[in-house]
Protein backbone atom coordinates (compact mmCIF):
# COMPACT_ATOMS: atom_id res chain seq x y z
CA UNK A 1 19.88 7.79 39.36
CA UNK A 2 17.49 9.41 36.92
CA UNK A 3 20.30 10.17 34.45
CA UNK A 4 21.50 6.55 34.45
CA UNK A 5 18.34 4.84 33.80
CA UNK A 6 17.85 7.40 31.02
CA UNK A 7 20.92 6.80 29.67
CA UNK A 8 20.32 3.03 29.62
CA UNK A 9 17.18 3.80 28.17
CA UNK A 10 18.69 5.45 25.14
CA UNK A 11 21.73 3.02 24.54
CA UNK A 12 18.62 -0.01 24.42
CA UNK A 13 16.55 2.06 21.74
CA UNK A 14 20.29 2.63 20.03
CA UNK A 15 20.82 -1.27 19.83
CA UNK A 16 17.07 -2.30 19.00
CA UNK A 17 17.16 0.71 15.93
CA UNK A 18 21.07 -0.72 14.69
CA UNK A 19 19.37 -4.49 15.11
CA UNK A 20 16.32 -3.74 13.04
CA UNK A 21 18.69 -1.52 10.14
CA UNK A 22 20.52 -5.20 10.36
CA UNK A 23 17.57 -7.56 9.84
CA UNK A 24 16.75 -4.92 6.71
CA UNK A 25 20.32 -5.42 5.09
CA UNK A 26 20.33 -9.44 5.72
CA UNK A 27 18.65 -10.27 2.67
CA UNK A 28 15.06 -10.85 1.28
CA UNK A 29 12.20 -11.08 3.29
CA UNK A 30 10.31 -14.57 3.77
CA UNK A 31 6.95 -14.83 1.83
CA UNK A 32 4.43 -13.80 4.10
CA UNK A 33 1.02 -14.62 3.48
CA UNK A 34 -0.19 -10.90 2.82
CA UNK A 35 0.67 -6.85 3.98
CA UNK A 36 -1.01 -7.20 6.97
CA UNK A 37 0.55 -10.31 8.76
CA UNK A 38 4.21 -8.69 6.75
CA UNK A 39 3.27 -5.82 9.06
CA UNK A 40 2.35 -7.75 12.59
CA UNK A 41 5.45 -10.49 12.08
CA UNK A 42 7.89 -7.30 11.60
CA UNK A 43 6.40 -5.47 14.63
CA UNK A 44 6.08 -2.53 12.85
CA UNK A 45 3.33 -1.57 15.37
CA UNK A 46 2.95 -2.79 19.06
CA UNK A 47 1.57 -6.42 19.44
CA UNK A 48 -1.96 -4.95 19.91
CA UNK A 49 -1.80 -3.39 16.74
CA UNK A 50 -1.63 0.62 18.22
CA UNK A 51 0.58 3.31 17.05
CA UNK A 52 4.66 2.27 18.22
CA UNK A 53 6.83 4.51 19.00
CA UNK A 54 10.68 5.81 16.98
CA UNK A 55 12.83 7.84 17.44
CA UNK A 56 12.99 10.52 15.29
CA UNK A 57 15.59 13.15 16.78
CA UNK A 58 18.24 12.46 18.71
CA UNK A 59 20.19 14.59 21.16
CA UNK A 60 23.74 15.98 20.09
CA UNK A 61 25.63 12.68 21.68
CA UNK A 62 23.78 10.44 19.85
CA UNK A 63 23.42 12.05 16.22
CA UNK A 64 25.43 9.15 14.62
CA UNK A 65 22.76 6.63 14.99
CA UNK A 66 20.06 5.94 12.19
CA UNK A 67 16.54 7.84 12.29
CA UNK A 68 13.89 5.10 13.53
CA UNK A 69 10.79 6.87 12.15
CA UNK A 70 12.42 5.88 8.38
CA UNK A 71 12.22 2.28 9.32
CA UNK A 72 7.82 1.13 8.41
CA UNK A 73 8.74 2.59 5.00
CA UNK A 74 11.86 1.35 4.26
CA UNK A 75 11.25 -1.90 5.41
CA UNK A 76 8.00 -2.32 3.39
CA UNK A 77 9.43 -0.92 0.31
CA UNK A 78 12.00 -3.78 1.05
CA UNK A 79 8.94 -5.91 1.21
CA UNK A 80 7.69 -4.99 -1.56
CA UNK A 81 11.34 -4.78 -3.84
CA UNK A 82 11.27 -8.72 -2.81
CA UNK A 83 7.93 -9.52 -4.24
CA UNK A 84 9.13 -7.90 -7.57
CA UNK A 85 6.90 -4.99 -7.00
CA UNK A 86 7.89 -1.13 -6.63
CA UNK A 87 6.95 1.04 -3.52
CA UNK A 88 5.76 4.67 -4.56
CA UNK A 89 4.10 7.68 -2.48
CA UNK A 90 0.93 7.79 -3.30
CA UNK A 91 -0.08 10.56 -0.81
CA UNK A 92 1.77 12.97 1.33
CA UNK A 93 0.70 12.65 5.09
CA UNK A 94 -1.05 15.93 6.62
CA UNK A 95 -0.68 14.68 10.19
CA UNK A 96 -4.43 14.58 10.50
CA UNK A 97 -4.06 12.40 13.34
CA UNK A 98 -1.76 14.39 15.35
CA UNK A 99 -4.46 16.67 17.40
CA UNK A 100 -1.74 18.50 19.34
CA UNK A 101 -0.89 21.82 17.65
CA UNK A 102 2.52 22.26 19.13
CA UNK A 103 3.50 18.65 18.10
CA UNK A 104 2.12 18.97 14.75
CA UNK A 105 4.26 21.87 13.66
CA UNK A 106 7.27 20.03 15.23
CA UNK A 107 6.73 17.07 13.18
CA UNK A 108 5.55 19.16 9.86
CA UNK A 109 9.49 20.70 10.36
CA UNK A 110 11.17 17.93 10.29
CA UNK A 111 12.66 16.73 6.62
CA UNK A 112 13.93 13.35 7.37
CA UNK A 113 10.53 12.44 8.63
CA UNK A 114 8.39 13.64 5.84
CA UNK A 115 10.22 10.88 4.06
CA UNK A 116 8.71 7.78 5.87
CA UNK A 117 5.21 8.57 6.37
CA UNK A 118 2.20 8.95 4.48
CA UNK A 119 0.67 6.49 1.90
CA UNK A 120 2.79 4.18 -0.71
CA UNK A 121 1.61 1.94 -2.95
CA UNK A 122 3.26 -1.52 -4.00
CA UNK A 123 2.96 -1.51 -7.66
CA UNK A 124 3.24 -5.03 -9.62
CA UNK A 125 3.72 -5.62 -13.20
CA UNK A 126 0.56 -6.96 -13.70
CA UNK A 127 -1.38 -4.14 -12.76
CA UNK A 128 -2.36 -5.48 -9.23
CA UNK A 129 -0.90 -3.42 -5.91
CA UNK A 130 -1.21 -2.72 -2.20
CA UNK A 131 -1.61 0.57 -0.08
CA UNK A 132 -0.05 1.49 3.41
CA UNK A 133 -0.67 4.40 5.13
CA UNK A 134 2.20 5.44 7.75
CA UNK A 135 0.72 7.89 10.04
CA UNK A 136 2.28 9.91 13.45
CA UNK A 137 -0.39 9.96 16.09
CA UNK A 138 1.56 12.19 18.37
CA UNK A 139 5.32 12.79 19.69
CA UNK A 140 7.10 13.32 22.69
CA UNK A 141 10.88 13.86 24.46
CA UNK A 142 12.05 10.32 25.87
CA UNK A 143 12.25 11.93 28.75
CA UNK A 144 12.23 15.49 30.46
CA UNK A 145 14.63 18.03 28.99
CA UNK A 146 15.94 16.04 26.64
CA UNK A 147 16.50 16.92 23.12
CA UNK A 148 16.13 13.13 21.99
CA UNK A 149 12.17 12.87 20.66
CA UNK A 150 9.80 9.82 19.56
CA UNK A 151 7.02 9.57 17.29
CA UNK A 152 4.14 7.35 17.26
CA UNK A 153 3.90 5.80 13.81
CA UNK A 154 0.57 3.89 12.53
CA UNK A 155 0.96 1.50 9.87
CA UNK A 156 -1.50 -0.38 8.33
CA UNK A 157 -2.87 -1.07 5.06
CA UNK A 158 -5.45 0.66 3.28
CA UNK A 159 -7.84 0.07 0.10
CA UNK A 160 -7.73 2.81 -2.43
CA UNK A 161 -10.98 4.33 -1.32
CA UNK A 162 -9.77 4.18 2.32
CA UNK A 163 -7.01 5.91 1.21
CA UNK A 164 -9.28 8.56 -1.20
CA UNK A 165 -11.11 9.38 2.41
CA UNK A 166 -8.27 9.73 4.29
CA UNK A 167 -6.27 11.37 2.32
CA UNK A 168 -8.86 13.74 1.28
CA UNK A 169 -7.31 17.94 0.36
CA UNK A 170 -4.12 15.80 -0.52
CA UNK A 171 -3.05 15.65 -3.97
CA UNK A 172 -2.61 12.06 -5.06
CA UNK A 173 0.52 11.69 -6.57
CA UNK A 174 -0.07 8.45 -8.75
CA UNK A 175 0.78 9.06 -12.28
CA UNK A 176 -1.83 6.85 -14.81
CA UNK A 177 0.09 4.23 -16.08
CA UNK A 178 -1.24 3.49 -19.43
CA UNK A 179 -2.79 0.12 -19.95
CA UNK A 180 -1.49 -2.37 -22.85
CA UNK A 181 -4.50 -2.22 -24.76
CA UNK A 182 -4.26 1.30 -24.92
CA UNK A 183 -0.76 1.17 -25.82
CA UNK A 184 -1.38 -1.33 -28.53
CA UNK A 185 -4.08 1.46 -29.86
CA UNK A 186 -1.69 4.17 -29.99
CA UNK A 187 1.11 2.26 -31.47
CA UNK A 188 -1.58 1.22 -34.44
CA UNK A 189 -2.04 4.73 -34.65
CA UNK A 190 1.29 6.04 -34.84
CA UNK A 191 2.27 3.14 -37.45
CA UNK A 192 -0.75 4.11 -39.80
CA UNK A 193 -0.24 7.70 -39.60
CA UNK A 194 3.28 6.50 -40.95
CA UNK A 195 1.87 4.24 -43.65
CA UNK A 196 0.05 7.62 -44.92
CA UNK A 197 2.30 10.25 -44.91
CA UNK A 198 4.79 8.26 -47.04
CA UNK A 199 2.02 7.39 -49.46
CA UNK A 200 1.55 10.51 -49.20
CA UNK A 201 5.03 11.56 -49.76
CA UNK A 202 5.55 9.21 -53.03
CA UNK A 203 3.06 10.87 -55.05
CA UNK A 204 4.27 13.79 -54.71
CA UNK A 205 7.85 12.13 -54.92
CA UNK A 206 8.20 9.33 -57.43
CA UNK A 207 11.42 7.89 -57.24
CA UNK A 208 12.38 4.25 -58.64
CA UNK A 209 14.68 3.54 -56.29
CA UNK A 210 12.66 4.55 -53.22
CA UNK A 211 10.97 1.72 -51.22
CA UNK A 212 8.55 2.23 -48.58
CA UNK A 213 9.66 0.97 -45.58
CA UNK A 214 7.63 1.29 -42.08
CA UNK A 215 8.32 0.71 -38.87
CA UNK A 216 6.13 -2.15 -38.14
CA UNK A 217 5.44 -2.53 -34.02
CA UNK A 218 7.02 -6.21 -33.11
CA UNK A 219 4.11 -7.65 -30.89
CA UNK A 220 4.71 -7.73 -27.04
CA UNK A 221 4.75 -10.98 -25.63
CA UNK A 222 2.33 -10.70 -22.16
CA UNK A 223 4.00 -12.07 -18.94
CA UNK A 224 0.73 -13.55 -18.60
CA UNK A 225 -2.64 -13.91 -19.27
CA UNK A 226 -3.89 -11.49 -16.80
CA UNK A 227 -1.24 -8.92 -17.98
CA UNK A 228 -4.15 -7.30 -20.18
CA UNK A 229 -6.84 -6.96 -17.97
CA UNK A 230 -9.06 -3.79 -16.95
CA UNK A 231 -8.30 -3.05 -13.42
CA UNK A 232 -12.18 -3.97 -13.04
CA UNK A 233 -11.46 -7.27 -14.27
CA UNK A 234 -8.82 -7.91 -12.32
CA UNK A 235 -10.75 -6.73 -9.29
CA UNK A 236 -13.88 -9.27 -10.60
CA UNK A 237 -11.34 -11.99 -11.19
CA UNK A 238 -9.82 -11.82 -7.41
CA UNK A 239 -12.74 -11.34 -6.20
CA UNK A 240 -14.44 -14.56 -7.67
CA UNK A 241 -11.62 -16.41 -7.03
CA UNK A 242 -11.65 -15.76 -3.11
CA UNK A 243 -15.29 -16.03 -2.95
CA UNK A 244 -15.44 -19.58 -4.80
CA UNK A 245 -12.51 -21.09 -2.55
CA UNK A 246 -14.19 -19.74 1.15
CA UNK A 247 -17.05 -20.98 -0.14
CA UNK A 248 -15.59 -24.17 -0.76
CA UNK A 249 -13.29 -24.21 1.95
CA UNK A 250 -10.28 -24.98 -0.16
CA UNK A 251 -7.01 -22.69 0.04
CA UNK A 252 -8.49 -20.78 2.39
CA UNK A 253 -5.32 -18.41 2.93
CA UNK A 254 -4.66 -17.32 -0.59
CA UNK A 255 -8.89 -16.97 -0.99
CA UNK A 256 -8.49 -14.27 2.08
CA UNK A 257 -5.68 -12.94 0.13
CA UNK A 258 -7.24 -12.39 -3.12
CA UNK A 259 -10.32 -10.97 -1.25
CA UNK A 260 -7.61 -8.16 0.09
CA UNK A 261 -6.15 -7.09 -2.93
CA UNK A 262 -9.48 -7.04 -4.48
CA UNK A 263 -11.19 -4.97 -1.90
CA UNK A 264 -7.64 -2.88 -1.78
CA UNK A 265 -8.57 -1.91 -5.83
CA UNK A 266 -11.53 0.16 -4.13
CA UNK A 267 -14.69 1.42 -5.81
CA UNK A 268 -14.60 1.38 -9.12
CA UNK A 269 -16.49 3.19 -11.86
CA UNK A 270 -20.15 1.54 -12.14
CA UNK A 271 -23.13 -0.46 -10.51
CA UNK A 272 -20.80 -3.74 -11.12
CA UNK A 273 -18.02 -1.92 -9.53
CA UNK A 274 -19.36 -1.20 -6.33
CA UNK A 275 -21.01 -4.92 -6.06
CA UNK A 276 -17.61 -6.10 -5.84
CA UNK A 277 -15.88 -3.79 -4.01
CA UNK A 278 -18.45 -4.40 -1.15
CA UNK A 279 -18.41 -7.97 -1.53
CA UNK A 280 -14.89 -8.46 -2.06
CA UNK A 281 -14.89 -6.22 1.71
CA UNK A 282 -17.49 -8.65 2.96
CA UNK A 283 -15.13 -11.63 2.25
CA UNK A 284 -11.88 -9.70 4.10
CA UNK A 285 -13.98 -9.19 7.32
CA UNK A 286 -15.26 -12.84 7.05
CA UNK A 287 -11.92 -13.79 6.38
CA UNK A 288 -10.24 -11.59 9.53
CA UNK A 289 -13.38 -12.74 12.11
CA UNK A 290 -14.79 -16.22 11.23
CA UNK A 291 -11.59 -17.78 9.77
CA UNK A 292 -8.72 -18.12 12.70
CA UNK A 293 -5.42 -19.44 10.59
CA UNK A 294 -5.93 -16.41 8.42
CA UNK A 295 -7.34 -13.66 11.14
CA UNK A 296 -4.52 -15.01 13.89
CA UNK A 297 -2.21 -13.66 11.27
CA UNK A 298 -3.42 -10.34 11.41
CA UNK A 299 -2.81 -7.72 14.71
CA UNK A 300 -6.60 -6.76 16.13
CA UNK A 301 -8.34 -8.59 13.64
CA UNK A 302 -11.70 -7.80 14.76
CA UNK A 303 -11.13 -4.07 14.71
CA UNK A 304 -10.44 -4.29 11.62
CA UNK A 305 -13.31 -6.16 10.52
CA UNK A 306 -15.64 -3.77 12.13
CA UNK A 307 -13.50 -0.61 10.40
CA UNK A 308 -14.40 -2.12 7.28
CA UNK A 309 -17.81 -3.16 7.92
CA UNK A 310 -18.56 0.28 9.19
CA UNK A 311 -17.02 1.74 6.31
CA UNK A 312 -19.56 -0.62 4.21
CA UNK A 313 -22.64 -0.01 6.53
CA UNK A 314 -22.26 3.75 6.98
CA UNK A 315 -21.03 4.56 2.86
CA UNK A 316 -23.00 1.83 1.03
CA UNK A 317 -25.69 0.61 3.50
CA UNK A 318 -24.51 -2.15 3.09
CA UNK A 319 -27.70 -4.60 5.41
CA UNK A 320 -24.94 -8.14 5.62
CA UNK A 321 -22.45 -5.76 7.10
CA UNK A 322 -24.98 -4.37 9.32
CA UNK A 323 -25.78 -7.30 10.27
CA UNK A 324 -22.87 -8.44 11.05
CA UNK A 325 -21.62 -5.48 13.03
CA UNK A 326 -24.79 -6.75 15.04
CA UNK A 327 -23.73 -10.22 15.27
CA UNK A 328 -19.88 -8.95 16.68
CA UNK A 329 -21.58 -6.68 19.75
């Protein structure tokens, strides 16, 4: 009896993996209002917003079918492929949260694994991105003696100083992208360092027939009119925006929205830096506890309010998050 309900059990997970691997290949994904409710509408953890469980070995028989624990990352990197972004690791996962000893070295062995978790960064054109950590909390056999094994996977999305804590030992993978102003600097440079050595090279060199040409740099025409903004200013700018439109009431979803992606820039360098970072965090647990069409959206939306108003009460002493940690008890 036990062996039949076991193998029922594993012919279900089979056809729930191959129907999820289907959904991925059926095209690109709606537009969902932000990471988070991309995240809770894909069930990529359980309705409660806890750790779910994948497969992530299976037993001789059923080798065939597709690894499970791959699917958070691939399916947010198709997420983020359809919002004309580009999913990159930004940190390798050191199964932090995995407390067992026996299960962490079983998941630190596995290959295919290492290739879904840890935390990626959606990377847009015009400088602006998102962060989601993938985490294993623990793994088990399905059942007793049985070579088939699950993992449970966290996913959820992170700011960049979240991430900085979390992923603290880890080296951060990000490569500095250089900025357009900067770019427009150095190719200035390179063209006037071109302009002198053939001066240079004509005194020395008179010729009649030589003409001094140089490569001029043809001006770069800016997607738009953010495209050349500071990563502070950007940050300032969301944040501005969200704070204006909750104040006002008006587009109340894309206000909570912009609040995210600013808080998601994390601290940045400065007094001004950390005023908005804390503020633009302020807004996002507003947003995820006082406004219900935008925190319905969004799996245990109070626990993540208090996460971040913790993480503003504890770090910055922050006195409106503390208060408003009060005000949730």
């Amino acid at each position: 009896m036990k062996l039949k309900v076991f193998t029922l059990t594993i012919i279900m997970t089979s056809l729930t993996a191959c129907t999820q691997v289907e959904r991925l290949k059926s095209g690109a994904e709606p537009n969902y209002a932000s990471p988070q409710e991309f995240i809770a509408k894909k069930n990529l953890n359980n309705q409660d917003g806890t750790a779910k469980e994948y497969i992530y070995v299976w037993d001789a028989k059923q080798k065939g079918n597709s690894t499970q624990s791959l699917l958070p990352r691939t399916t947010l990197s198709q997420y983020c492929h359809a919002k004309s972004g580009r999913l990159v690791l930004s940190y390798k996962s050191q199964l932090s949260l995995v407390k067992n000893a026996a299960q962490k070295r079983r998941l630190a062995a596995d290959k295919s694994l290492a290739q879904g978790i840890g935390a990626y960064q959606c990377k847009f054109a015009d400088g602006t991105h998102w962060l989601v950590s993938i985490e294993p909390m623990s793994e088990q056999a399905v059942q007793k003696n049985s070579a088939t094994r699950s993992v449970k996977l966290l996913t959820k999305v992170m700011s960049m100083h979240e991430a900085r804590q979390f992923y603290r030992g880890a080296v951060s993978l990000d490569k500095k992208i250089e900025s357009p102003k900067n770019s427009a600097k150095n190719t200035q440079k390179e063209v006037a360092k071109k302009e002198t050595s053939l001066k240079e090279h004509l005194k020395e060199n008179p010729s009649k027939d030589l003409k001094p040409t140089v490569d001029v740099a043809t001006p770069t025409v800016l997607p738009n009119n953010h495209a050349a903004e500071s990563v502070q200013q950007q940050q300032a700018r969301l944040y501005v925006a969200a704070r204006r439109d909750i104040n006002t009431g008006k587009n109340i979803t894309n206000a909570c929205n912009n609040a995210q992606k600013a808080y998601s820039f994390g601290k940045l360098q400065g007094t001004e830096g950390t005023r908005v970072y804390t503020e633009s965090g302020m807004l996002v647990a507003r947003c995820l506890n006082n406004i219900p069409s935008y925190g319905s959206r969004i799996p245990n939306a109070k626990g993540q309010a208090k996460r971040i108003l913790t993480n503003l009460a504890n770090n910055y002493n922050h006195s409106g998050a503390k208060n408003m940690l009060r005000q949730m008890k």
